[in-house]
N, C-alpha and C. Protein backbone atom coordinates (compact mmCIF):
# COMPACT_ATOMS: atom_id res chain seq x y z
N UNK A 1 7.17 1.51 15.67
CA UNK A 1 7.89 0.37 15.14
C UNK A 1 7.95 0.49 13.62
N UNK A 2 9.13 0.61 13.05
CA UNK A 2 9.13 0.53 11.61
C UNK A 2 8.77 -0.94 10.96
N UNK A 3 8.56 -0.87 9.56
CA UNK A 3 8.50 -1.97 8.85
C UNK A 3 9.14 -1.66 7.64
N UNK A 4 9.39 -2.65 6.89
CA UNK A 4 10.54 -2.89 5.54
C UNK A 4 9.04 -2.86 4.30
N UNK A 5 9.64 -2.16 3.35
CA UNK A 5 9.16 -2.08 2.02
C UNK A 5 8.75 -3.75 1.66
N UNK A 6 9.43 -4.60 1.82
CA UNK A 6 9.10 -5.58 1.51
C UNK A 6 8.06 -7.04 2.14
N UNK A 7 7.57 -6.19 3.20
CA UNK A 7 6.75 -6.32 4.05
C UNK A 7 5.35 -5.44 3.41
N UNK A 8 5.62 -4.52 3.03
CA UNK A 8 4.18 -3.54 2.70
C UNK A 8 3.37 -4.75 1.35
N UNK A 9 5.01 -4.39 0.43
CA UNK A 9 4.44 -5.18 -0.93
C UNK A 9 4.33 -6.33 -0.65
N UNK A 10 4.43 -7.21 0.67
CA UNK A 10 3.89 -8.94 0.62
C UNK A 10 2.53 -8.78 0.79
N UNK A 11 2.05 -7.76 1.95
CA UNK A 11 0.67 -7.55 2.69
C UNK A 11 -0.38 -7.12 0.79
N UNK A 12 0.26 -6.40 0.24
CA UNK A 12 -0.82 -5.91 -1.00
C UNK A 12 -0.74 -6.82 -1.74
N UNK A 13 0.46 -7.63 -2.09
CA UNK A 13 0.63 -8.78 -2.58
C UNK A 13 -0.73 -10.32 -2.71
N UNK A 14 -0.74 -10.07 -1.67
CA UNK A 14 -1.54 -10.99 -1.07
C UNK A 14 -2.90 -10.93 -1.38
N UNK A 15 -3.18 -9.61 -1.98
CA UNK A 15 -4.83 -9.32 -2.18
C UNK A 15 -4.94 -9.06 -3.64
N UNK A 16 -3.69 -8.67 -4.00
CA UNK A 16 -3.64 -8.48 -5.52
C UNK A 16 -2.03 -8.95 -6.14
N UNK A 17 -2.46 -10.22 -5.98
CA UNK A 17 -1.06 -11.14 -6.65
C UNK A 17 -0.97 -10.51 -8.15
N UNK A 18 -1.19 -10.10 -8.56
CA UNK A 18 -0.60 -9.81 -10.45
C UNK A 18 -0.42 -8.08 -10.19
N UNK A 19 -0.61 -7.56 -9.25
CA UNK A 19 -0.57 -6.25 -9.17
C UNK A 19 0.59 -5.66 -9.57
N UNK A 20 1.39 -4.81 -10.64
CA UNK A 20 2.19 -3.69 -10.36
C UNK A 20 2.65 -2.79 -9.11
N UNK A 21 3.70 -3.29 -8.53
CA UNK A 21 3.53 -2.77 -6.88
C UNK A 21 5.41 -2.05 -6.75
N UNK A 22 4.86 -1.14 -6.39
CA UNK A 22 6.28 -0.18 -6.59
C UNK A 22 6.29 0.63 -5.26
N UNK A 23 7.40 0.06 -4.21
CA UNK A 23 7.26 0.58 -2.92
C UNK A 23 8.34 2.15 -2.65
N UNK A 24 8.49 2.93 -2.11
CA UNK A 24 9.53 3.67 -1.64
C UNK A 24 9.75 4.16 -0.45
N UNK A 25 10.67 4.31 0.10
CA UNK A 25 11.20 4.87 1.36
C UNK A 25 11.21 6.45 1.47
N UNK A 26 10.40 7.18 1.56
CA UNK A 26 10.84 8.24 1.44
C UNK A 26 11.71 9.22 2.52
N UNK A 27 11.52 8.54 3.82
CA UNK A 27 12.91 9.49 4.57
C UNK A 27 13.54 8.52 5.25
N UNK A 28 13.87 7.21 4.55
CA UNK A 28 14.80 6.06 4.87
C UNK A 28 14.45 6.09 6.85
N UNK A 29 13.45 6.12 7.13
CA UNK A 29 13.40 6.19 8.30
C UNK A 29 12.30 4.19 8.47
N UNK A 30 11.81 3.65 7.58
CA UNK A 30 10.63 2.90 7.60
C UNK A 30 9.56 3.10 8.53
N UNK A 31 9.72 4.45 7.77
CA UNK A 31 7.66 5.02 8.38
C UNK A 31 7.22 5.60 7.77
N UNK A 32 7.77 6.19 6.53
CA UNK A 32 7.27 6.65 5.69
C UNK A 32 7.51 6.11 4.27
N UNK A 33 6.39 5.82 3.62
CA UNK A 33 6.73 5.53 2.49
C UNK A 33 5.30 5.53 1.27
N UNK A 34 5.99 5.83 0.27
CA UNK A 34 4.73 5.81 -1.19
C UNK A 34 4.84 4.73 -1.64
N UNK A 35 3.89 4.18 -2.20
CA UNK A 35 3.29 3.04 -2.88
C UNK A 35 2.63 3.28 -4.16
N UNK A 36 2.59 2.73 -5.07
CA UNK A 36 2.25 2.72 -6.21
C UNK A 36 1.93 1.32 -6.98
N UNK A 37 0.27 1.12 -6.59
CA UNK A 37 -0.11 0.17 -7.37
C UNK A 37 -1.49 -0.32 -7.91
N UNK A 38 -1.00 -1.36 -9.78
CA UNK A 38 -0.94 -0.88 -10.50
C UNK A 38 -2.06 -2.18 -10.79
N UNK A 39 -3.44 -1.89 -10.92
CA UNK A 39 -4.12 -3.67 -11.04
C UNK A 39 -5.19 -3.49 -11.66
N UNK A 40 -5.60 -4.82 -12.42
CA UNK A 40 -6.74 -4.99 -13.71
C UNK A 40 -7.76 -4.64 -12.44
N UNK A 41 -8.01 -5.35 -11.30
CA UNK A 41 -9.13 -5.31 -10.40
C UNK A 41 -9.97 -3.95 -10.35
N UNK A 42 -8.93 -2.97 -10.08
CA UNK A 42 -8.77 -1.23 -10.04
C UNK A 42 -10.27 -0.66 -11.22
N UNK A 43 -10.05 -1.39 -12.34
CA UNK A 43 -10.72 -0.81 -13.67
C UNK A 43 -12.01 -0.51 -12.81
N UNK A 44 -13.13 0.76 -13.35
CA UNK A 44 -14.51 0.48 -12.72
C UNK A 44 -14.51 1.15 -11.69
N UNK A 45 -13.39 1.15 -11.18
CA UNK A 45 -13.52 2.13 -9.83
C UNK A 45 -12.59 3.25 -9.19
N UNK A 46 -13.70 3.63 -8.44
CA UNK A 46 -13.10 5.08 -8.55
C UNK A 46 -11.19 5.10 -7.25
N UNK A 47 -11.11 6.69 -7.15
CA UNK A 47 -9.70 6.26 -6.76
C UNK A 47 -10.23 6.26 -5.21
N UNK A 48 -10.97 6.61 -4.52
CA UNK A 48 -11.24 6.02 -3.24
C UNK A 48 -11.78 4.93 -3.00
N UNK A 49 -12.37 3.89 -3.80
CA UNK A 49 -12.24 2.45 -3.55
C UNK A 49 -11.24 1.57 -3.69
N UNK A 50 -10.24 2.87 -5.11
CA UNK A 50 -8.65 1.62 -5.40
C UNK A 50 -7.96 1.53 -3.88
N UNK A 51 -8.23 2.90 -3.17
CA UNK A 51 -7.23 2.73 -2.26
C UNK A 51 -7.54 2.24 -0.83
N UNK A 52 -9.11 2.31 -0.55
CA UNK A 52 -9.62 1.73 0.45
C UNK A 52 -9.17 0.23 0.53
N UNK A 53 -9.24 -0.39 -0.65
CA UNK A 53 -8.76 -1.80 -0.66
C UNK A 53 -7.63 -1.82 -0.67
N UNK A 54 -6.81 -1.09 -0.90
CA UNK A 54 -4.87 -1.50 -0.93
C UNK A 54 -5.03 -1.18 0.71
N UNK A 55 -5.77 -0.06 1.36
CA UNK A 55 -5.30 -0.40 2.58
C UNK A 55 -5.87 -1.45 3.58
N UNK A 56 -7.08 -1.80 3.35
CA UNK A 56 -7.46 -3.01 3.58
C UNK A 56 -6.55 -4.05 4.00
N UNK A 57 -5.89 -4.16 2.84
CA UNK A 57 -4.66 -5.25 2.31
C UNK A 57 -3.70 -5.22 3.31
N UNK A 58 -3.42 -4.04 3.73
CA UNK A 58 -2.55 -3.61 5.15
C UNK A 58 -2.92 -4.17 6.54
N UNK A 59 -3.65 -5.08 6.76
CA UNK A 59 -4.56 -5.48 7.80
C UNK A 59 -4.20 -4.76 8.73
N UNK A 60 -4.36 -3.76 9.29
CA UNK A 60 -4.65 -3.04 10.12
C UNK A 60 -2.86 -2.64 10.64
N UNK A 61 -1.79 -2.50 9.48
CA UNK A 61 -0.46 -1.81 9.72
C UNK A 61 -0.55 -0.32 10.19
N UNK A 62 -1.87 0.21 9.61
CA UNK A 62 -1.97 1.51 9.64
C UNK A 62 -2.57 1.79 10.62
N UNK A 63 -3.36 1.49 11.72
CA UNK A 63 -4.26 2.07 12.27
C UNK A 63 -4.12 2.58 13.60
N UNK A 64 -4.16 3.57 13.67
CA UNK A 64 -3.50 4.71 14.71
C UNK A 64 -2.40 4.60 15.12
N UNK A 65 -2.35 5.35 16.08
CA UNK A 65 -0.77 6.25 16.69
C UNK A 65 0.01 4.80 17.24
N UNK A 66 -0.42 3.52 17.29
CA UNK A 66 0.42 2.32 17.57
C UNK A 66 1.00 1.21 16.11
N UNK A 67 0.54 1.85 14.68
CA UNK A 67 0.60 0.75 13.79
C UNK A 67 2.15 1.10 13.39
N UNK A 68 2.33 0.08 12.88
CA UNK A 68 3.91 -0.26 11.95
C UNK A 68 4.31 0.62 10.76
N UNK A 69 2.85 1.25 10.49
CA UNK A 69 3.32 1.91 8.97
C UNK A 69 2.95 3.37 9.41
N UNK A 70 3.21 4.61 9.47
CA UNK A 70 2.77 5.79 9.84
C UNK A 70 2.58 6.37 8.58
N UNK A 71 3.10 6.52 7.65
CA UNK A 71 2.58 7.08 6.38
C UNK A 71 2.76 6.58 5.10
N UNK A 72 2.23 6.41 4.40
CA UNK A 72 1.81 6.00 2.84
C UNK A 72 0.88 7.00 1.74
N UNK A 73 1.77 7.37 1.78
CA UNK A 73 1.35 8.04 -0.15
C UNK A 73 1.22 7.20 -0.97
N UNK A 74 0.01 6.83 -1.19
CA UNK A 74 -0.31 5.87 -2.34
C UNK A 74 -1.12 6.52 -3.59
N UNK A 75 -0.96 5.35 -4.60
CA UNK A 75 -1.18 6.21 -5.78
C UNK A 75 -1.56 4.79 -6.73
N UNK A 76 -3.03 4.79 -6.63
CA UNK A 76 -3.67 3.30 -7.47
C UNK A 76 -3.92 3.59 -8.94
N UNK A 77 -4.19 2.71 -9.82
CA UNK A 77 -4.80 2.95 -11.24
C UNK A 77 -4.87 1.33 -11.57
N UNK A 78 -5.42 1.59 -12.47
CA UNK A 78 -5.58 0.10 -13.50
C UNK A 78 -5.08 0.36 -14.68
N UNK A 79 -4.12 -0.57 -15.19
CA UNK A 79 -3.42 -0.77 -16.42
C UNK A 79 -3.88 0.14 -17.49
């Protein structure tokens, strides 16, 4: 089942309202897509906790061969 870009960025939205959040489609198919985002929270930590929590944020879009989102290239930092 696909999902819309604007669905990803409500779900990260939601955990990091002031976040820098920059979604893309990469084979216009909505199953694949990169993410890029961008939050004070981030500072302090390393890049496998920025991203453990953005997917967090995904409540469970991702999780195995039945979720809505099949791939995400993400790419966290702090300001």
């Amino acid at each position: 089942m696909a999902i819309e870009a604007r669905e990803i960025e409500s779900l990260i939205r939601e955990t990091f309202p002031d976040a820098k959040i920059t979604i893309t489609d990469l084979a216009g198919d909505g199953n694949h897509y990169a993410a890029e985002v961008v939050d004070e929270s981030f500072r302090g930590l390393n890049r496998v906790q920025q991203q453990r929590a953005v997917y967090s944020a995904l409540k469970g879009k991702m999780d195995g061969p039945t979720g809505d989102l099949h791939a995400l290239a993400l790419t966290t930092r702090a300001p």
